[in-house]
PDB file of N, CA and C in Angstrom:
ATOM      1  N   UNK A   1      19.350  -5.973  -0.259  1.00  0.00           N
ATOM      2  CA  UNK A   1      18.483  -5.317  -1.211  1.00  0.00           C
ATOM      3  C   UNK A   1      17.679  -4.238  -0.482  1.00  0.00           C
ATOM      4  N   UNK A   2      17.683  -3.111  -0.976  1.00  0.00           N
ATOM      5  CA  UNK A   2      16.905  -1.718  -0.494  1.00  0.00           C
ATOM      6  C   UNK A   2      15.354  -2.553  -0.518  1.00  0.00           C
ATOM      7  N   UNK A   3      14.576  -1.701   1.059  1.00  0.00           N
ATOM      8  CA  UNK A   3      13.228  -1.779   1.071  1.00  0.00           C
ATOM      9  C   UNK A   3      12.469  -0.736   0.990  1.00  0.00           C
ATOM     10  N   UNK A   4      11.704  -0.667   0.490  1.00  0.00           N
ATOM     11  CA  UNK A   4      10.589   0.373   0.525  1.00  0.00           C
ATOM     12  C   UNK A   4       9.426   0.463   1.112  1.00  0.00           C
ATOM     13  N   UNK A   5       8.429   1.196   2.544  1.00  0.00           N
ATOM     14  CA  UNK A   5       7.718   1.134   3.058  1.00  0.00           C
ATOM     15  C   UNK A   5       6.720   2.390   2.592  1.00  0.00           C
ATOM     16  N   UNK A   6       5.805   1.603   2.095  1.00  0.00           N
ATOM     17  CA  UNK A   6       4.420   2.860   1.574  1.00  0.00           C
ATOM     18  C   UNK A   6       4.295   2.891   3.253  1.00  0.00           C
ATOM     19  N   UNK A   7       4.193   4.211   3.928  1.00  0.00           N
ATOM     20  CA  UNK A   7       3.371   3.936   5.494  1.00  0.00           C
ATOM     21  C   UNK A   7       2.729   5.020   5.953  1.00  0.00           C
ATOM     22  N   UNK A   8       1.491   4.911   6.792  1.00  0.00           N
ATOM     23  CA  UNK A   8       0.743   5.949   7.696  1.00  0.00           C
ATOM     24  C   UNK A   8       1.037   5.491   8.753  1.00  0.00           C
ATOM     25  N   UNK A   9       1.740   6.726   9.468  1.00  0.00           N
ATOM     26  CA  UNK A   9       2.272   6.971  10.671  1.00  0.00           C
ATOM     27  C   UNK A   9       0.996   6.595  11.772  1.00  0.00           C
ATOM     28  N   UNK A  10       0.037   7.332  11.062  1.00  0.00           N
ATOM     29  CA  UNK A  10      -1.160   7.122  12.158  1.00  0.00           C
ATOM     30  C   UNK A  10      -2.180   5.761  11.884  1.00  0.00           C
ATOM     31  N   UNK A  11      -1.235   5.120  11.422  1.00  0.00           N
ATOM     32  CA  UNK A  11      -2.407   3.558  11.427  1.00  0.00           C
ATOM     33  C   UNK A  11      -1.296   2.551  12.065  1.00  0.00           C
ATOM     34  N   UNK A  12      -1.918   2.125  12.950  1.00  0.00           N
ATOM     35  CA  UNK A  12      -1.735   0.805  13.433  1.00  0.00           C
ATOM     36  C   UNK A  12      -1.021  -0.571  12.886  1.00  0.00           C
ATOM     37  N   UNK A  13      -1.665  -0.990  12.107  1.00  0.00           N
ATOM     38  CA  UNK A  13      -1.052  -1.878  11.599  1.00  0.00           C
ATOM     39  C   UNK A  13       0.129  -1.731  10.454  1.00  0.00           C
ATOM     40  N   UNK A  14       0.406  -0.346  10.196  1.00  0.00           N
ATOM     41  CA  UNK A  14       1.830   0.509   9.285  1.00  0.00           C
ATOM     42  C   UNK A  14       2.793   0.463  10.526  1.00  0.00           C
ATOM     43  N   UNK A  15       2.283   0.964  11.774  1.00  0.00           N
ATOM     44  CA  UNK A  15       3.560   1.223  12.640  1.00  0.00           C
ATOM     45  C   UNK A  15       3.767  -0.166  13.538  1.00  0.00           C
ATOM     46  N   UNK A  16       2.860  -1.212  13.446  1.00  0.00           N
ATOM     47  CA  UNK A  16       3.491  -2.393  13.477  1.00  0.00           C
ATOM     48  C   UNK A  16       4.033  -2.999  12.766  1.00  0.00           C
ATOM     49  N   UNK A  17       3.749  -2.917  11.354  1.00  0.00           N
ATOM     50  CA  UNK A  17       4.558  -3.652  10.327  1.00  0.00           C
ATOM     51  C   UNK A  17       6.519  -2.880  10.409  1.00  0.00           C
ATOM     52  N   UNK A  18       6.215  -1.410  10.757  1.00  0.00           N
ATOM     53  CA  UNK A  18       7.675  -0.952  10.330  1.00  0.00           C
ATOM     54  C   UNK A  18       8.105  -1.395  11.982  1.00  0.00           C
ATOM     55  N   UNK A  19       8.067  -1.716  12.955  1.00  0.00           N
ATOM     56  CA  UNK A  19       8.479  -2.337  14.081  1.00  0.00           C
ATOM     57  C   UNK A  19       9.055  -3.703  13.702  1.00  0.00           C
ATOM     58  N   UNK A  20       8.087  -4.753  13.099  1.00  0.00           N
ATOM     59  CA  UNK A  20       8.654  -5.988  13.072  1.00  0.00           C
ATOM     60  C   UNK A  20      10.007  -5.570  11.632  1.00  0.00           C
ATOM     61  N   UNK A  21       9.915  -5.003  10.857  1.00  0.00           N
ATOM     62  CA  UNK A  21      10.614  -4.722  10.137  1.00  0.00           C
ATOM     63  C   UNK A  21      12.123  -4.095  10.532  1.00  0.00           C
ATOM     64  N   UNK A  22      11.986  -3.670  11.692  1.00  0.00           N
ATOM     65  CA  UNK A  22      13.318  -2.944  12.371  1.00  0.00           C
ATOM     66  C   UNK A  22      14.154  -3.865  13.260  1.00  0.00           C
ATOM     67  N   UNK A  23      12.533  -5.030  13.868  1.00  0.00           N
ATOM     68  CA  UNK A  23      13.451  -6.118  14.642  1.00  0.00           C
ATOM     69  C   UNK A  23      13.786  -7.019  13.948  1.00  0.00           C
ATOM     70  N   UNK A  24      13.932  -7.313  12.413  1.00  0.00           N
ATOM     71  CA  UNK A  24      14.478  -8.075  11.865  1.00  0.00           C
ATOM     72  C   UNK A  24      15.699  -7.543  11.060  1.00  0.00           C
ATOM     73  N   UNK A  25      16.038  -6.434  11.921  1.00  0.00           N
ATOM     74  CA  UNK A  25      17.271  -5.797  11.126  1.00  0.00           C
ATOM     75  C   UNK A  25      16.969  -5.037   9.562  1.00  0.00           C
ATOM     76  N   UNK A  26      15.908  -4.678   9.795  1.00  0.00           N
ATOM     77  CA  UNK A  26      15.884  -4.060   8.191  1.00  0.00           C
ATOM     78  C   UNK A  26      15.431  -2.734   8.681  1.00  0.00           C
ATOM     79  N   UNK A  27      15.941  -1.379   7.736  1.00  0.00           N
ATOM     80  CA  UNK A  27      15.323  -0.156   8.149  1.00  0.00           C
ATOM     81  C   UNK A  27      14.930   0.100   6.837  1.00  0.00           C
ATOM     82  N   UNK A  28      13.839   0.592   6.554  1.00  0.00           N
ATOM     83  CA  UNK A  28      13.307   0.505   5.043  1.00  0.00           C
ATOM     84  C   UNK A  28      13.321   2.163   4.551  1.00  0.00           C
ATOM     85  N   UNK A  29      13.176   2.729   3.560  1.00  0.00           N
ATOM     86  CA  UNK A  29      13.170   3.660   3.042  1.00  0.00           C
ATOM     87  C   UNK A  29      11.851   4.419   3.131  1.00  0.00           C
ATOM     88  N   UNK A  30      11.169   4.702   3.884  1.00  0.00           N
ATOM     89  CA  UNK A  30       9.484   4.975   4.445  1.00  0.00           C
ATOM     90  C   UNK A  30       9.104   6.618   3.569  1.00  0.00           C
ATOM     91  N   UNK A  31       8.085   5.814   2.797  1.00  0.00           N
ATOM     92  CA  UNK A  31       7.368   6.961   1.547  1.00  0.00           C
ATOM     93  C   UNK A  31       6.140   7.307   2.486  1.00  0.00           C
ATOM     94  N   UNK A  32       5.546   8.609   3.256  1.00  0.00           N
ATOM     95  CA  UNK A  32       4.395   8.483   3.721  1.00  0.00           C
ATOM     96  C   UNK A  32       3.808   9.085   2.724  1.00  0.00           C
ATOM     97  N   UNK A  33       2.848   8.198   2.394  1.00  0.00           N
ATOM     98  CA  UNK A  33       2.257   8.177   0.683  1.00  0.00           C
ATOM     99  C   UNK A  33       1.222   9.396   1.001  1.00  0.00           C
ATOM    100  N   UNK A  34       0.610   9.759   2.195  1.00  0.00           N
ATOM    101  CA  UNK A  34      -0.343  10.953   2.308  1.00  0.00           C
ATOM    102  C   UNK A  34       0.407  12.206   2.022  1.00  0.00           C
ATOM    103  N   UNK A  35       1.977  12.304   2.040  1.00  0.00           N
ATOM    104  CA  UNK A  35       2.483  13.574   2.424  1.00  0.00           C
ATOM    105  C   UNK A  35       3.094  13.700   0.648  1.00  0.00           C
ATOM    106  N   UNK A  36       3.602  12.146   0.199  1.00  0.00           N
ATOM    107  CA  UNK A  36       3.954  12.212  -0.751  1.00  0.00           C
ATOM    108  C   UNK A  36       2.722  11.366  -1.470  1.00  0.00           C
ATOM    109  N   UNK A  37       2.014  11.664  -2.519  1.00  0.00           N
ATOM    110  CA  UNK A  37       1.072  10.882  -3.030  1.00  0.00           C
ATOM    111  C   UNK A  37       1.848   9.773  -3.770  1.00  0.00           C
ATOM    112  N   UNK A  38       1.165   8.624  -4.190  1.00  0.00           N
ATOM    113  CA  UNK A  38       1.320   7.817  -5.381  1.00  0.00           C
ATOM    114  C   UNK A  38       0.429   8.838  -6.784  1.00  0.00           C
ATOM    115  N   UNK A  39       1.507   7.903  -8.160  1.00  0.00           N
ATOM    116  CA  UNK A  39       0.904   8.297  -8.780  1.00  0.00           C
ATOM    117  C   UNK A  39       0.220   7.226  -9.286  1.00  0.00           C
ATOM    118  N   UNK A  40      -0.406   7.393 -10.324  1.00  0.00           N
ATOM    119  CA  UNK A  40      -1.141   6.545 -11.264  1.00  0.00           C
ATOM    120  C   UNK A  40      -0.509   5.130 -11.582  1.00  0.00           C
ATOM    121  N   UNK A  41       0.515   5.565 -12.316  1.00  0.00           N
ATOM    122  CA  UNK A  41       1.823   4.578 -13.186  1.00  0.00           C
ATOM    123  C   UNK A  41       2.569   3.686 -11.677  1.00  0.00           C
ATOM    124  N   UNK A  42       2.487   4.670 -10.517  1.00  0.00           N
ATOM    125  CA  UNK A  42       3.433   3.989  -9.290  1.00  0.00           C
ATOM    126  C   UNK A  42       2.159   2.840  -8.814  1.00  0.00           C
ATOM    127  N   UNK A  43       1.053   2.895  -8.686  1.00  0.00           N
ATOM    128  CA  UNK A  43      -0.110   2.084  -8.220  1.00  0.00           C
ATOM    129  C   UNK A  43      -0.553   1.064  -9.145  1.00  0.00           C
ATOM    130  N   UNK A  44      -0.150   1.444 -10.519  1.00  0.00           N
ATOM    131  CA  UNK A  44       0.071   0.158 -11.384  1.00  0.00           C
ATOM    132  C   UNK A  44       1.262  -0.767 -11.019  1.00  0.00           C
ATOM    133  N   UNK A  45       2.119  -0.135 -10.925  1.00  0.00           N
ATOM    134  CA  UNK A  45       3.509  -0.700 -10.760  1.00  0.00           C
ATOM    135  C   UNK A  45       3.224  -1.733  -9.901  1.00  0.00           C
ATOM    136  N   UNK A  46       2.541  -1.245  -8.175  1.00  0.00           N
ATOM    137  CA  UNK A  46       2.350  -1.818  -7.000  1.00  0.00           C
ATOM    138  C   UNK A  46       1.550  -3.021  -7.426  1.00  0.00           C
ATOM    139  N   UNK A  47       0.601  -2.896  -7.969  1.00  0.00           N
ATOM    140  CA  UNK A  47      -0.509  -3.570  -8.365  1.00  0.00           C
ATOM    141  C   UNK A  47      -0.045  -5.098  -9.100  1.00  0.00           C
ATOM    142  N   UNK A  48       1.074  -4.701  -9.600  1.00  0.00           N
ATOM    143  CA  UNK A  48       1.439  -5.610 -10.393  1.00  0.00           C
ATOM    144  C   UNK A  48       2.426  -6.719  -9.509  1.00  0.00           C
ATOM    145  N   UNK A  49       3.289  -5.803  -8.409  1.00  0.00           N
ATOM    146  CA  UNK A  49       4.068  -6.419  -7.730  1.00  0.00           C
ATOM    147  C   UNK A  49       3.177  -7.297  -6.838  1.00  0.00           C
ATOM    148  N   UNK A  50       2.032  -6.822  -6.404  1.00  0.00           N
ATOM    149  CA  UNK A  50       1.864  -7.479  -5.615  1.00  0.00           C
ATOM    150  C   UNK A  50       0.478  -8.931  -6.108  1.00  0.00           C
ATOM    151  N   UNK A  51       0.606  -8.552  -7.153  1.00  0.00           N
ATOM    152  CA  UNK A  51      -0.469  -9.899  -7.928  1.00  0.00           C
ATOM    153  C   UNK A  51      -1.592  -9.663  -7.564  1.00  0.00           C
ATOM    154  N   UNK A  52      -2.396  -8.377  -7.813  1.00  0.00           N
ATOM    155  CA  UNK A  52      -3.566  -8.483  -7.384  1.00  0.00           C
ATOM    156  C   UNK A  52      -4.500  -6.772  -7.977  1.00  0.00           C
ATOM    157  N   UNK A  53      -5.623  -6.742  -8.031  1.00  0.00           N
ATOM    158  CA  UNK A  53      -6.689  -5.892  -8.517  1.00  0.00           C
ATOM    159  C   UNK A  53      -7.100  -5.016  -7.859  1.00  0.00           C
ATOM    160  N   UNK A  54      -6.711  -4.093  -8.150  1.00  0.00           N
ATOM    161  CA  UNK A  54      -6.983  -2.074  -7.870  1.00  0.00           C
ATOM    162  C   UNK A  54      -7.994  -2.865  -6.903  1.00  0.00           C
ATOM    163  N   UNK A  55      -9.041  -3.857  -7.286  1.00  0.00           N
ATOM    164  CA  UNK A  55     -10.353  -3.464  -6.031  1.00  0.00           C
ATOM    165  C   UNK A  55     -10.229  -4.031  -4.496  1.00  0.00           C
ATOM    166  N   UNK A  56      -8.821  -4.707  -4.863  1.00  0.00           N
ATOM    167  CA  UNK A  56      -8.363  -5.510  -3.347  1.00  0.00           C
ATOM    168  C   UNK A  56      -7.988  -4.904  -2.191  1.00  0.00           C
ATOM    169  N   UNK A  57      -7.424  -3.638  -3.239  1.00  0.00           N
ATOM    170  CA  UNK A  57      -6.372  -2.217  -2.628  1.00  0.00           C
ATOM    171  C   UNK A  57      -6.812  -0.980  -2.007  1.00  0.00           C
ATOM    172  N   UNK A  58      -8.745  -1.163  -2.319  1.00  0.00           N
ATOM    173  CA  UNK A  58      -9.160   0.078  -1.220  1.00  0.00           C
ATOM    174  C   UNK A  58      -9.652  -0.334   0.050  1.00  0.00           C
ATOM    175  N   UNK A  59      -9.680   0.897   0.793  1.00  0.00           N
ATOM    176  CA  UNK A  59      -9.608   0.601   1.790  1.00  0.00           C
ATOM    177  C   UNK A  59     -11.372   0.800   1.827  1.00  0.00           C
ATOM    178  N   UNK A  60     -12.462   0.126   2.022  1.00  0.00           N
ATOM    179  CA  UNK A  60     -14.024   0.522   2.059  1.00  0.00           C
ATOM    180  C   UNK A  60     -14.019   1.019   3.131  1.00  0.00           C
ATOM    181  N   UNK A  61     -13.175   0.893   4.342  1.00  0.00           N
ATOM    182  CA  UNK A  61     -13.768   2.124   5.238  1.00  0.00           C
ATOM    183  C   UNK A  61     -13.792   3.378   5.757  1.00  0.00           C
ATOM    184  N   UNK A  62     -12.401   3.867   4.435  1.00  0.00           N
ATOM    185  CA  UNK A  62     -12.265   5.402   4.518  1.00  0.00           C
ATOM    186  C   UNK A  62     -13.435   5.913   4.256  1.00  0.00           C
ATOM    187  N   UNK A  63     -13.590   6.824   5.016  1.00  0.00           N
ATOM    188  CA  UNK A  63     -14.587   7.816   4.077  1.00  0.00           C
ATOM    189  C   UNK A  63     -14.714   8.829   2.637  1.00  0.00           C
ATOM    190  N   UNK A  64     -13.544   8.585   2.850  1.00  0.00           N
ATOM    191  CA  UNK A  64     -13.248   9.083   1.227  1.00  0.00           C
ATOM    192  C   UNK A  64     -13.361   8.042   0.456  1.00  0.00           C
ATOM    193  N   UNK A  65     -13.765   6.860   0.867  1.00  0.00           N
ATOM    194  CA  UNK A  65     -14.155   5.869  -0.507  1.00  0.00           C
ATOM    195  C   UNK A  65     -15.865   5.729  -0.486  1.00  0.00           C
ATOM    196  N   UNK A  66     -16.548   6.478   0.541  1.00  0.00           N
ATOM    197  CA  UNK A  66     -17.733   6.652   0.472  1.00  0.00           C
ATOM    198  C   UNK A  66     -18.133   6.642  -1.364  1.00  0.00           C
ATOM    199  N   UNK A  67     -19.034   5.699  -1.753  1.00  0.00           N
ATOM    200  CA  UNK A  67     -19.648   6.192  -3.220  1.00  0.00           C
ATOM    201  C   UNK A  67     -18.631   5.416  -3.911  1.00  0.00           C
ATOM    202  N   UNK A  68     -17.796   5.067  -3.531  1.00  0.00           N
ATOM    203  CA  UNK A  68     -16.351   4.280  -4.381  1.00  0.00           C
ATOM    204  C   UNK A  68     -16.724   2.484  -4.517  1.00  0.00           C
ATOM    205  N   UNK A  69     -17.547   1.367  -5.645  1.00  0.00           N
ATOM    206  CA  UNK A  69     -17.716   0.616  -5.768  1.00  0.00           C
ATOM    207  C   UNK A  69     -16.654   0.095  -6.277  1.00  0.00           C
ATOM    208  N   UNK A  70     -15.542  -0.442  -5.811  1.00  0.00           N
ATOM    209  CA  UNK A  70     -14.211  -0.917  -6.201  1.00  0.00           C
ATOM    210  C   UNK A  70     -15.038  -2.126  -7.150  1.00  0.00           C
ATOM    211  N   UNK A  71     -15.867  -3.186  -7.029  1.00  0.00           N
ATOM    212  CA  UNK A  71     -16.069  -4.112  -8.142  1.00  0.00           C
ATOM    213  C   UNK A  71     -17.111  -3.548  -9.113  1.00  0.00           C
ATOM    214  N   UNK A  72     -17.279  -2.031  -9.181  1.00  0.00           N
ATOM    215  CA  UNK A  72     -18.467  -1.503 -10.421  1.00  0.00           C
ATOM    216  C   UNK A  72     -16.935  -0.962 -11.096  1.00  0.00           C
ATOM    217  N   UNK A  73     -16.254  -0.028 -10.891  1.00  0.00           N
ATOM    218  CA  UNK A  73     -15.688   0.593 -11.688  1.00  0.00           C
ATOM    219  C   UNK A  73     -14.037   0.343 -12.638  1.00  0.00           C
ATOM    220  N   UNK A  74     -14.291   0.171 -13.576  1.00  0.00           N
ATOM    221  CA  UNK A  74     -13.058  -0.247 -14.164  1.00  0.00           C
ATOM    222  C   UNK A  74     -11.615  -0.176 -13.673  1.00  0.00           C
ATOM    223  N   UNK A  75     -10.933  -0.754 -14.058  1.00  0.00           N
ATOM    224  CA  UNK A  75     -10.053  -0.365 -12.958  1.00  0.00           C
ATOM    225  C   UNK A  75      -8.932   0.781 -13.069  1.00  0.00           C
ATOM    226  N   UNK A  76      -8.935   1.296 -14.425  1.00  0.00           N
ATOM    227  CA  UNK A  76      -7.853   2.197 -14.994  1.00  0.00           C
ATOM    228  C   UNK A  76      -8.655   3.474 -13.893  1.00  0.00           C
ATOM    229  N   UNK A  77     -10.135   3.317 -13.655  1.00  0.00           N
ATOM    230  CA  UNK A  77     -10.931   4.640 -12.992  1.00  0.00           C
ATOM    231  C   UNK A  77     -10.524   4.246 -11.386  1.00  0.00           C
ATOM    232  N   UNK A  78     -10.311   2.730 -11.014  1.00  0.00           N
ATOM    233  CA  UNK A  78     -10.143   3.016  -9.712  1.00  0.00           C
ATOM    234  C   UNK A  78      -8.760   3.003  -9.510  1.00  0.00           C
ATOM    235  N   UNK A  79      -8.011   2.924 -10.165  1.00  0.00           N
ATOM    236  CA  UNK A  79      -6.380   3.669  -9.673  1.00  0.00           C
ATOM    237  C   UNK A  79      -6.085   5.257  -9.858  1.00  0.00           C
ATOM    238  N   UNK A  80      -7.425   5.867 -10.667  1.00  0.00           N
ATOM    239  CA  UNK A  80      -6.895   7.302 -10.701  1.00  0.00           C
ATOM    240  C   UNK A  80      -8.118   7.332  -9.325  1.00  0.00           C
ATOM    241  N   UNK A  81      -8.963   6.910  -9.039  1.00  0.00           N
ATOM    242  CA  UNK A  81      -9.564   7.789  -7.579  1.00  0.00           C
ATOM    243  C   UNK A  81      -8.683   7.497  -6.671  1.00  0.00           C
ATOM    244  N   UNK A  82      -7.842   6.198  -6.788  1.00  0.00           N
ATOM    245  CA  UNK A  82      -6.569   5.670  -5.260  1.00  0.00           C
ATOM    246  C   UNK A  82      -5.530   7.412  -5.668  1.00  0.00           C
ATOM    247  N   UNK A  83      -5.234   7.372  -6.720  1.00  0.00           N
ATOM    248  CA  UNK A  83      -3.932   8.256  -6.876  1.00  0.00           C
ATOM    249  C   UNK A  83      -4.301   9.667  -6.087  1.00  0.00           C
ATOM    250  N   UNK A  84      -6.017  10.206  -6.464  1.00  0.00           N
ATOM    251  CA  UNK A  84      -6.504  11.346  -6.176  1.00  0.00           C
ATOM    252  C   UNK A  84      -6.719  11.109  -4.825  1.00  0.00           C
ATOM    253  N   UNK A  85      -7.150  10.075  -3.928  1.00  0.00           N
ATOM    254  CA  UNK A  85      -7.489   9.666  -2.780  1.00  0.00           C
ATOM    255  C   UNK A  85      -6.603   8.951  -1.950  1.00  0.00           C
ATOM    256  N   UNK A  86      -5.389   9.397  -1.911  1.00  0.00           N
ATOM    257  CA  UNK A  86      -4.527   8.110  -1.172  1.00  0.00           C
ATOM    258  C   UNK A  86      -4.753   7.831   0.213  1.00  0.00           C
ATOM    259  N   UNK A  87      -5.507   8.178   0.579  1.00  0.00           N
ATOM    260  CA  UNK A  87      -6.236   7.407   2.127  1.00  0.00           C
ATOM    261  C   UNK A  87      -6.602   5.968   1.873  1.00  0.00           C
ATOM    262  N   UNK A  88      -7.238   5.956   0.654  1.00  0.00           N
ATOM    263  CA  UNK A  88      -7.786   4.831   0.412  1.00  0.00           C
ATOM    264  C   UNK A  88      -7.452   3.415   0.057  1.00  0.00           C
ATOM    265  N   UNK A  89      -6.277   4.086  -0.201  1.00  0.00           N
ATOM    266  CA  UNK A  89      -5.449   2.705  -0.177  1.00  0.00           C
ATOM    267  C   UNK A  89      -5.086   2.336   1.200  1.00  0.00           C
ATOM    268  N   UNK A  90      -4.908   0.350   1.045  1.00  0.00           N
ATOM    269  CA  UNK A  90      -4.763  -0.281   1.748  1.00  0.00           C
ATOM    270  C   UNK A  90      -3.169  -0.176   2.327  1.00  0.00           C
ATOM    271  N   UNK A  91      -2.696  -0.023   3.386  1.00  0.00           N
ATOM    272  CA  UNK A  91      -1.659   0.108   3.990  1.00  0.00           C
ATOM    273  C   UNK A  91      -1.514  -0.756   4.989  1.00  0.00           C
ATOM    274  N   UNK A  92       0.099  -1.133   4.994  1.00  0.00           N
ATOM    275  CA  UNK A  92       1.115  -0.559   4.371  1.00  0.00           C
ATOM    276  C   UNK A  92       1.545  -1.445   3.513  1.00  0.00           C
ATOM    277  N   UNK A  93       2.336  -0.836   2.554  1.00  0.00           N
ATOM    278  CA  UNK A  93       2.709  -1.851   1.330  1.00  0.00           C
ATOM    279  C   UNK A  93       4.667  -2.155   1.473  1.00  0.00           C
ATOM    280  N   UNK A  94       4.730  -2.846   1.520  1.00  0.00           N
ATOM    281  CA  UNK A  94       6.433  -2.581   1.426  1.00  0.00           C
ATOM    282  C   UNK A  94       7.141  -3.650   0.454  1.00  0.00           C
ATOM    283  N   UNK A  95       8.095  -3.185  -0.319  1.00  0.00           N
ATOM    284  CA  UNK A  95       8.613  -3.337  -1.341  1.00  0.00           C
ATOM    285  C   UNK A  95      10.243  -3.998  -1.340  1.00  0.00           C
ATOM    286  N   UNK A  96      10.817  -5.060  -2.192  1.00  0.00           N
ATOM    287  CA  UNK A  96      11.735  -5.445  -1.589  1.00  0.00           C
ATOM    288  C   UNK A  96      12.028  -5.972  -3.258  1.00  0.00           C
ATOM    289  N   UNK A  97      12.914  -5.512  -4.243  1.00  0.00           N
ATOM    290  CA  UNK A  97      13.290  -5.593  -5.510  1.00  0.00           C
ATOM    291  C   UNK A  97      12.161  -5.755  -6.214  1.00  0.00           C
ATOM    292  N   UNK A  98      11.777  -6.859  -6.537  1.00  0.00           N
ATOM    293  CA  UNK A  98      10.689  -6.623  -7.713  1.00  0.00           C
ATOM    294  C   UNK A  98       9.296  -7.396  -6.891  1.00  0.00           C
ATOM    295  N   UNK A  99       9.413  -7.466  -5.781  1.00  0.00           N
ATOM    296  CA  UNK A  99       8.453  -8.196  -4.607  1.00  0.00           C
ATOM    297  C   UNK A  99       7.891  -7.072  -4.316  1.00  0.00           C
ATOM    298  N   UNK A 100       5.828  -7.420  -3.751  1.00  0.00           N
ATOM    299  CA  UNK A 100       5.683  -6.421  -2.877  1.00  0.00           C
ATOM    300  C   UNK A 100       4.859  -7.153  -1.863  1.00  0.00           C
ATOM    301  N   UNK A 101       4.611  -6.791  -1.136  1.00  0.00           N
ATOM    302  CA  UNK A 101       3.142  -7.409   0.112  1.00  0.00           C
ATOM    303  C   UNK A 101       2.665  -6.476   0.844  1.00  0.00           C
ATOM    304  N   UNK A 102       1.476  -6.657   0.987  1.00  0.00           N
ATOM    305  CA  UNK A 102       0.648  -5.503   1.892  1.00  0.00           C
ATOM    306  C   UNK A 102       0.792  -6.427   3.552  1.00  0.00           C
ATOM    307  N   UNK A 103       0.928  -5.382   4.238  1.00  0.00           N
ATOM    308  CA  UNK A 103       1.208  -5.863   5.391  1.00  0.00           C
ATOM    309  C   UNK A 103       0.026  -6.244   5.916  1.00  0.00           C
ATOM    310  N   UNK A 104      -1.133  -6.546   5.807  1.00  0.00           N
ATOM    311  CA  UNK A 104      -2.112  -7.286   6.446  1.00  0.00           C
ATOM    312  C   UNK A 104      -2.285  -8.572   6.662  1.00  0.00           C
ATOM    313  N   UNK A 105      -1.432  -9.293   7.416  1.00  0.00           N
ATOM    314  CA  UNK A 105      -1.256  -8.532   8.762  1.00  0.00           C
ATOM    315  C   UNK A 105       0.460  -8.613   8.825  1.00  0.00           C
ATOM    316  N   UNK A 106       0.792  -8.022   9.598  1.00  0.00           N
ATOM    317  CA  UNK A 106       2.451  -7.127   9.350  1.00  0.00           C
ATOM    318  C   UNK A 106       3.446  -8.578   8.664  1.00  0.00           C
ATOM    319  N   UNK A 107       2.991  -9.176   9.544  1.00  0.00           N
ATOM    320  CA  UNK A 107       3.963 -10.721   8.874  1.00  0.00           C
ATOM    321  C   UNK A 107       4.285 -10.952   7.345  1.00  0.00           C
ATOM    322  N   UNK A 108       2.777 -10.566   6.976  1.00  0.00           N
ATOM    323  CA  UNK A 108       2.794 -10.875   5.249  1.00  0.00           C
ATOM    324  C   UNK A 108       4.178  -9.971   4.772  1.00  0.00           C
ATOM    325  N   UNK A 109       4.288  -9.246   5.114  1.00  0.00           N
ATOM    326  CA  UNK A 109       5.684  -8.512   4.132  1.00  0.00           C
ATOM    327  C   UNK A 109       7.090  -9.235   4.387  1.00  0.00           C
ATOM    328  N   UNK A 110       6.759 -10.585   5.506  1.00  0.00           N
ATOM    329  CA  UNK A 110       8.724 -10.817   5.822  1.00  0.00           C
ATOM    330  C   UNK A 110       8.740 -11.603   4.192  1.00  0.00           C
ATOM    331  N   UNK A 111       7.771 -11.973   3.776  1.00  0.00           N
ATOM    332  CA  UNK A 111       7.736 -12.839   2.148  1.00  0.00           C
ATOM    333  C   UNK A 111       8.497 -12.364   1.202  1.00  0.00           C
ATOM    334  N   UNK A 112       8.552 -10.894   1.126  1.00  0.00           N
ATOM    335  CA  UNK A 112       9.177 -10.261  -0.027  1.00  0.00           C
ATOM    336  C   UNK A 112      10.780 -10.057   0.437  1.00  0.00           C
ATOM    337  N   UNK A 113      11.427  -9.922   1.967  1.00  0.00           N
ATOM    338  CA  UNK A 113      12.272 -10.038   2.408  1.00  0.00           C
ATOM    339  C   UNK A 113      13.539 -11.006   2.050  1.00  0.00           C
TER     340      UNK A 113
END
């Protein structure tokens, strides 16, 4: 089954997750979501795969989530600031048919495998 890796090249725990991912024989299809954004409808999608709430999914220590109260704001408002802000999402996410897991920490994604 095709994988899909949401990943930032320049974070740490993305370029460890796509490492353990290569030594288990898998090469995944790698979206770098900064170069290519998510949209709206794709962060629902995620959201859904992975069983869990737009407010789980930012990252509080970008600075671009400065002012961003993930448990004040509804959540249809905090998937359009993730879509407008994709720093802020939590990375990396990787995708495996209708499975997803955020790699924190890289292990969590062999689940959807």
């Amino acid at each position: 089954m095709p994988v899909t890796m949401y990943h930032n090249p320049r974070c740490n725990t993305s370029r460890r997750t796509l490492a353990l991912l290569r030594e288990k024989g898998v090469e995944p299809t790698i979206i770098e979501y900064l170069k290519t954004p998510y949209t709206a409808a794709q962060l629902r999608q995620l959201l859904g795969q992975l069983k869990m709430p737009a407010s789980k999914l930012v990252r509080k220590k970008e600075a671009a989530a400065a002012g961003i109260d993930p448990t004040a704001l509804p959540e249809d408002a905090l998937i359009e600031a993730m879509a407008k802000n994709p720093i802020i999402v939590e990375r990396p996410i990787v995708v495996s048919g209708r499975k997803a897991a955020l790699g924190r920490p890289p292990e969590a994604v062999l689940s959807v495998l």
